[in-house]
N, C-alpha and C. Protein backbone atom coordinates (compact mmCIF):
# COMPACT_ATOMS: atom_id res chain seq x y z
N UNK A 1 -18.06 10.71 0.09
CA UNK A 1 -18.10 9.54 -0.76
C UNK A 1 -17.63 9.94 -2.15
N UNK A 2 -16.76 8.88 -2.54
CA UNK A 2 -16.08 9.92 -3.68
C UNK A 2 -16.62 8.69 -5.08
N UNK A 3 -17.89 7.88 -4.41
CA UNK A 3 -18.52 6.85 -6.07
C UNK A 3 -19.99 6.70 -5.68
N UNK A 4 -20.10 5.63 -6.15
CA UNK A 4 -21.50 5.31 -5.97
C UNK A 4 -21.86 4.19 -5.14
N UNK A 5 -22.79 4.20 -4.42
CA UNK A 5 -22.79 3.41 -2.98
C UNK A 5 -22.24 1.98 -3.21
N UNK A 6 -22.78 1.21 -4.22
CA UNK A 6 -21.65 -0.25 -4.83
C UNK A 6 -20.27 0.00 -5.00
N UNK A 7 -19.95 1.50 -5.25
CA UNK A 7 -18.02 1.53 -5.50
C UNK A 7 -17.38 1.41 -4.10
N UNK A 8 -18.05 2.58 -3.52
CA UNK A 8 -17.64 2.31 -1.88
C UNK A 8 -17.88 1.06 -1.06
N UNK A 9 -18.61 0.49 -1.35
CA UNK A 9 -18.56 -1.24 -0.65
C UNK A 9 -17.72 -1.77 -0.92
N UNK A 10 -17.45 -2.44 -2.49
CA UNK A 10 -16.35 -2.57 -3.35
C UNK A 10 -15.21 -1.97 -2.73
N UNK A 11 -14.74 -0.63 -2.45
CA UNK A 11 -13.48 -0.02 -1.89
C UNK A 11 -13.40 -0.86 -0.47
N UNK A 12 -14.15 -0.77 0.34
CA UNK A 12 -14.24 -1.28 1.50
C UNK A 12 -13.71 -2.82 1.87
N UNK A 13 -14.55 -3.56 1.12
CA UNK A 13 -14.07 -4.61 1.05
C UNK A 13 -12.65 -5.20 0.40
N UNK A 14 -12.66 -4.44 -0.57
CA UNK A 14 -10.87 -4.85 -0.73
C UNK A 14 -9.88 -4.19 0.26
N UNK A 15 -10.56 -3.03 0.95
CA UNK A 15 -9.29 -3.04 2.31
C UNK A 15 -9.55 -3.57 3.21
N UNK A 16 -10.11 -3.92 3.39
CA UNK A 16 -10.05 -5.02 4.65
C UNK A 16 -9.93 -6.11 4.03
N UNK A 17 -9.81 -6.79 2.85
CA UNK A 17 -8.96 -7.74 2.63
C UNK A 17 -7.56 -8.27 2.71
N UNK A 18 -7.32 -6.79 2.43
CA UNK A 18 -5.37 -6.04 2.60
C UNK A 18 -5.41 -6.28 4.03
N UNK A 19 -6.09 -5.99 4.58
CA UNK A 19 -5.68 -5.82 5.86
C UNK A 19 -5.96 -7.09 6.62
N UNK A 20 -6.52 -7.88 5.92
CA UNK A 20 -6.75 -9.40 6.89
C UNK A 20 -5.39 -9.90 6.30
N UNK A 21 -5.00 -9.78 4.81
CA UNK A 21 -3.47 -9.91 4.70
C UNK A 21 -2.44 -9.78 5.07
N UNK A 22 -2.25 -8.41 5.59
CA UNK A 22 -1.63 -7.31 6.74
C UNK A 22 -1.25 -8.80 7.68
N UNK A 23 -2.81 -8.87 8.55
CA UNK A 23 -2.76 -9.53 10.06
C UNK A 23 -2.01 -10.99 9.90
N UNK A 24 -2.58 -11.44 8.82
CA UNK A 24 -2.26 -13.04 8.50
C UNK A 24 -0.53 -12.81 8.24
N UNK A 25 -0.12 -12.13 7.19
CA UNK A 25 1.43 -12.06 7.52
C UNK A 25 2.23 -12.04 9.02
N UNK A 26 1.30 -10.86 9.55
CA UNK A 26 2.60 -11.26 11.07
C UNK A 26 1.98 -12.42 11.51
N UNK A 27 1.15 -13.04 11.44
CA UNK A 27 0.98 -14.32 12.43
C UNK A 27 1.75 -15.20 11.69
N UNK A 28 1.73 -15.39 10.27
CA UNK A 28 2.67 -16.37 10.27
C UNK A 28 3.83 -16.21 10.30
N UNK A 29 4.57 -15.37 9.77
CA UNK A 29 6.04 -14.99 10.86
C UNK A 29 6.53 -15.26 11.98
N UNK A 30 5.59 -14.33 12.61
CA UNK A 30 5.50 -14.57 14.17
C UNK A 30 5.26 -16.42 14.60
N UNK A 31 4.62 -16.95 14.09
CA UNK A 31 4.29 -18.42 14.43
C UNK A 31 5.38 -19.10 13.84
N UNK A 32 6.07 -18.38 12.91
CA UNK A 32 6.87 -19.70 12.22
C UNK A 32 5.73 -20.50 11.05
N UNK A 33 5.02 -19.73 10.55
CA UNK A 33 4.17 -21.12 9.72
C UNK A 33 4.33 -20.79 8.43
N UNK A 34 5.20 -21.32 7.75
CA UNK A 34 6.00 -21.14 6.22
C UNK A 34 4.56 -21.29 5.51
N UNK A 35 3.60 -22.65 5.88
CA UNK A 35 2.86 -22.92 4.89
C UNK A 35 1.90 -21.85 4.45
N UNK A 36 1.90 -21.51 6.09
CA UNK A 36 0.50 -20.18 6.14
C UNK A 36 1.18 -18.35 5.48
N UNK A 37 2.82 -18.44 5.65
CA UNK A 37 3.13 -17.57 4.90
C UNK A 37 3.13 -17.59 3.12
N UNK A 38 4.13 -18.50 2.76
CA UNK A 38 3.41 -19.00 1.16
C UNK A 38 2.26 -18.64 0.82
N UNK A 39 1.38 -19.18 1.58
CA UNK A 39 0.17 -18.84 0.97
C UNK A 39 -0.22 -17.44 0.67
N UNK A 40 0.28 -16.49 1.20
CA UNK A 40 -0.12 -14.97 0.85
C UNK A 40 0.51 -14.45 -0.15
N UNK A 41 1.48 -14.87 -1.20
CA UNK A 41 1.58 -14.89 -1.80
C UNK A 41 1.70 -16.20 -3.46
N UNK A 42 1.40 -14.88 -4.36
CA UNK A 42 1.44 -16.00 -5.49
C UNK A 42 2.75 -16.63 -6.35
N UNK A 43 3.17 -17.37 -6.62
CA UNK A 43 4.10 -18.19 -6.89
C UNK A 43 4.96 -17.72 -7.39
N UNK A 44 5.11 -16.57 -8.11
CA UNK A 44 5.84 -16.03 -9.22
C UNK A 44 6.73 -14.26 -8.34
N UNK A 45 5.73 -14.00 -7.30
CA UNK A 45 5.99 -13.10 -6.33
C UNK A 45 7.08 -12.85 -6.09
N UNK A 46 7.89 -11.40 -6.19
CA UNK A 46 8.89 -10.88 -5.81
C UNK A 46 9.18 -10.04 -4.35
N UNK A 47 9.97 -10.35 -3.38
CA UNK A 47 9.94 -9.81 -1.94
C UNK A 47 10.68 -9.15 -2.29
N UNK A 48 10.48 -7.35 -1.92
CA UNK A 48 11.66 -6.54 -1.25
C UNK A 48 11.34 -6.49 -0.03
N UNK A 49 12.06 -6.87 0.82
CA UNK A 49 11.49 -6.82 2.40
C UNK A 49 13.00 -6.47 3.17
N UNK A 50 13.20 -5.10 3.54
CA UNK A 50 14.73 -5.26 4.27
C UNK A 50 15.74 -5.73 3.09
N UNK A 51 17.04 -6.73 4.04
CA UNK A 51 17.93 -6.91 3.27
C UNK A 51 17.74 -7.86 2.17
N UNK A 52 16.41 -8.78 2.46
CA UNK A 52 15.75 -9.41 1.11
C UNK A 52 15.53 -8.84 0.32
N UNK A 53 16.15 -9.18 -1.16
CA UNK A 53 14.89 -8.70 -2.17
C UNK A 53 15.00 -10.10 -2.81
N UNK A 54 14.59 -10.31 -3.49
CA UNK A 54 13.88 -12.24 -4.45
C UNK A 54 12.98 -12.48 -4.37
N UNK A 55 13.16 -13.72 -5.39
CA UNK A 55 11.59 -14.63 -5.38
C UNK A 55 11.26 -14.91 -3.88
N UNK A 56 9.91 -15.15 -3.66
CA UNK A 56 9.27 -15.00 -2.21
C UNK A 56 9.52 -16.70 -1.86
N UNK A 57 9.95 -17.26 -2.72
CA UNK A 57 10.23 -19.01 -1.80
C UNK A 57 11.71 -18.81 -0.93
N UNK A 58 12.60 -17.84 -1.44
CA UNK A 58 13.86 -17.60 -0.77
C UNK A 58 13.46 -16.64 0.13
N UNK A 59 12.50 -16.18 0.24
CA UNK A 59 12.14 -14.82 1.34
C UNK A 59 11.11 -16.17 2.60
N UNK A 60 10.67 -16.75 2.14
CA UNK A 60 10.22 -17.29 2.85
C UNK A 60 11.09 -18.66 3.88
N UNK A 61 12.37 -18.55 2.72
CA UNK A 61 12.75 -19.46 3.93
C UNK A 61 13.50 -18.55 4.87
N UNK A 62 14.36 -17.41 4.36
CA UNK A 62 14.91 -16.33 5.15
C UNK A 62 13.56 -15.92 5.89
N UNK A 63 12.78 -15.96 6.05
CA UNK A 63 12.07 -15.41 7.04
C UNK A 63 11.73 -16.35 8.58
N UNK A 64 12.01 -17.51 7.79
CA UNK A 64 11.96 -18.77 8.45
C UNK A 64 13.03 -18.81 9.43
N UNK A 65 14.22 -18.70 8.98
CA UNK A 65 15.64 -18.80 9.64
C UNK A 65 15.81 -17.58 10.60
N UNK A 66 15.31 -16.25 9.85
CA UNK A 66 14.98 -15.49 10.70
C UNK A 66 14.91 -15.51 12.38
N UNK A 67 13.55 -16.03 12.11
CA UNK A 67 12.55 -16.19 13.13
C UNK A 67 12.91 -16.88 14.10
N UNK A 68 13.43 -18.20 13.98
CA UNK A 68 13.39 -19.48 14.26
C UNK A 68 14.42 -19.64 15.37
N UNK A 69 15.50 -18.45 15.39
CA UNK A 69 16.16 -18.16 17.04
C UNK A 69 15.57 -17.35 17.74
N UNK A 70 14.13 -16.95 17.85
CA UNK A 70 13.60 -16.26 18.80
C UNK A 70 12.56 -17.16 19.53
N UNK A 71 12.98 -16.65 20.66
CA UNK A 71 11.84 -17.55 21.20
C UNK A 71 10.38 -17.38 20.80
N UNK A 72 9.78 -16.51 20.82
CA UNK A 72 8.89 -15.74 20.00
C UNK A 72 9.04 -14.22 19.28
N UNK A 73 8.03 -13.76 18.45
CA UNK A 73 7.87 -12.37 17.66
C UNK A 73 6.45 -11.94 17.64
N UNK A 74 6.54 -10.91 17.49
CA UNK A 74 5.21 -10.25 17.72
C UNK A 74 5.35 -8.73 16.89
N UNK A 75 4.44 -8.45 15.97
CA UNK A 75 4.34 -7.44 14.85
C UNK A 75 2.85 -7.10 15.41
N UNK A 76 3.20 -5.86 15.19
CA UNK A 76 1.92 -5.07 15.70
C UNK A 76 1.83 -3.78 13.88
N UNK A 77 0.81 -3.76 13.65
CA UNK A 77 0.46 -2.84 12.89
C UNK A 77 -0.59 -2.11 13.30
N UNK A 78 0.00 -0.64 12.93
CA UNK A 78 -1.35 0.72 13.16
C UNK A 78 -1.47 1.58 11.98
N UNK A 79 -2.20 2.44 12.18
CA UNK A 79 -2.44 3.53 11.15
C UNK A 79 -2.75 2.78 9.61
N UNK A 80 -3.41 1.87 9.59
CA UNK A 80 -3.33 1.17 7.90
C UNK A 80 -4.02 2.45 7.26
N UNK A 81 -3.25 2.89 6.21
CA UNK A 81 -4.08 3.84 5.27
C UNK A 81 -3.42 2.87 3.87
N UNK A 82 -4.69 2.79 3.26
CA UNK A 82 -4.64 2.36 1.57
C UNK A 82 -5.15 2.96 0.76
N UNK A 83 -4.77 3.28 -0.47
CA UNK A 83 -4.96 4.70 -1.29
C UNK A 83 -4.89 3.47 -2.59
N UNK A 84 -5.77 3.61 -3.35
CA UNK A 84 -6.51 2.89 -4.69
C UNK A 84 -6.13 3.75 -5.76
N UNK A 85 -5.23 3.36 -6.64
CA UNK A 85 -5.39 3.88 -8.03
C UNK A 85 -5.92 3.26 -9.37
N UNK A 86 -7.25 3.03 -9.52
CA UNK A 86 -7.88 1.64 -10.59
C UNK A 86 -7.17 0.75 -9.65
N UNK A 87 -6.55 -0.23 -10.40
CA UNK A 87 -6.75 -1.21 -9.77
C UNK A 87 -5.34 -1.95 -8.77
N UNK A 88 -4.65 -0.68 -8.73
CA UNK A 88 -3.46 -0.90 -8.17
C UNK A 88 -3.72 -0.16 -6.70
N UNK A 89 -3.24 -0.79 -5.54
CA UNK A 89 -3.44 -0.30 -4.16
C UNK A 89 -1.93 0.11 -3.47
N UNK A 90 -2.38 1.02 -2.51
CA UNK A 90 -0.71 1.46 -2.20
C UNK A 90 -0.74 2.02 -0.68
């Protein structure tokens, strides 16, 4: 334990916040649900994602167009490691 039993809860709970973020991104991808993607980010948000980089309303519709000739998608994530520096996560 590298704080005090409230820091480590605190740590805890903001990764698994990341990581319900994590999950909620591929589903909405994967689903096609622009509204439910938007929402994970905040308005002003910059995507580097691949051959995207921009504001996240143009990433979101390229992700849209993307998608939208597959019959379906499916994103699998493993190994989540998140490393905290104050208040920046990585």
């Amino acid at each position: 334990m590298n704080g005090t039993v409230s820091e480590e809860i605190e740590r805890l709970l903001n990764e698994n916040e990341i990581r319900r973020l994590l999950y909620t991104y591929c589903r909405a991808v994967d689903r096609c649900d622009e509204t439910l993607l938007r929402s994970l980010y905040h308005e002003d948000a910059l995507e580097q994602h691949g051959a995207y980089q921009g504001p996240v309303d143009g990433f979101c519709r390229y992700a849209m167009e993307t998608m939208a000739w597959m019959e379906s998608g499916s994103h699998q994530i493993t190994n989540i490691l998140i490393d905290f520096n104050g208040e920046v996560a990585a």
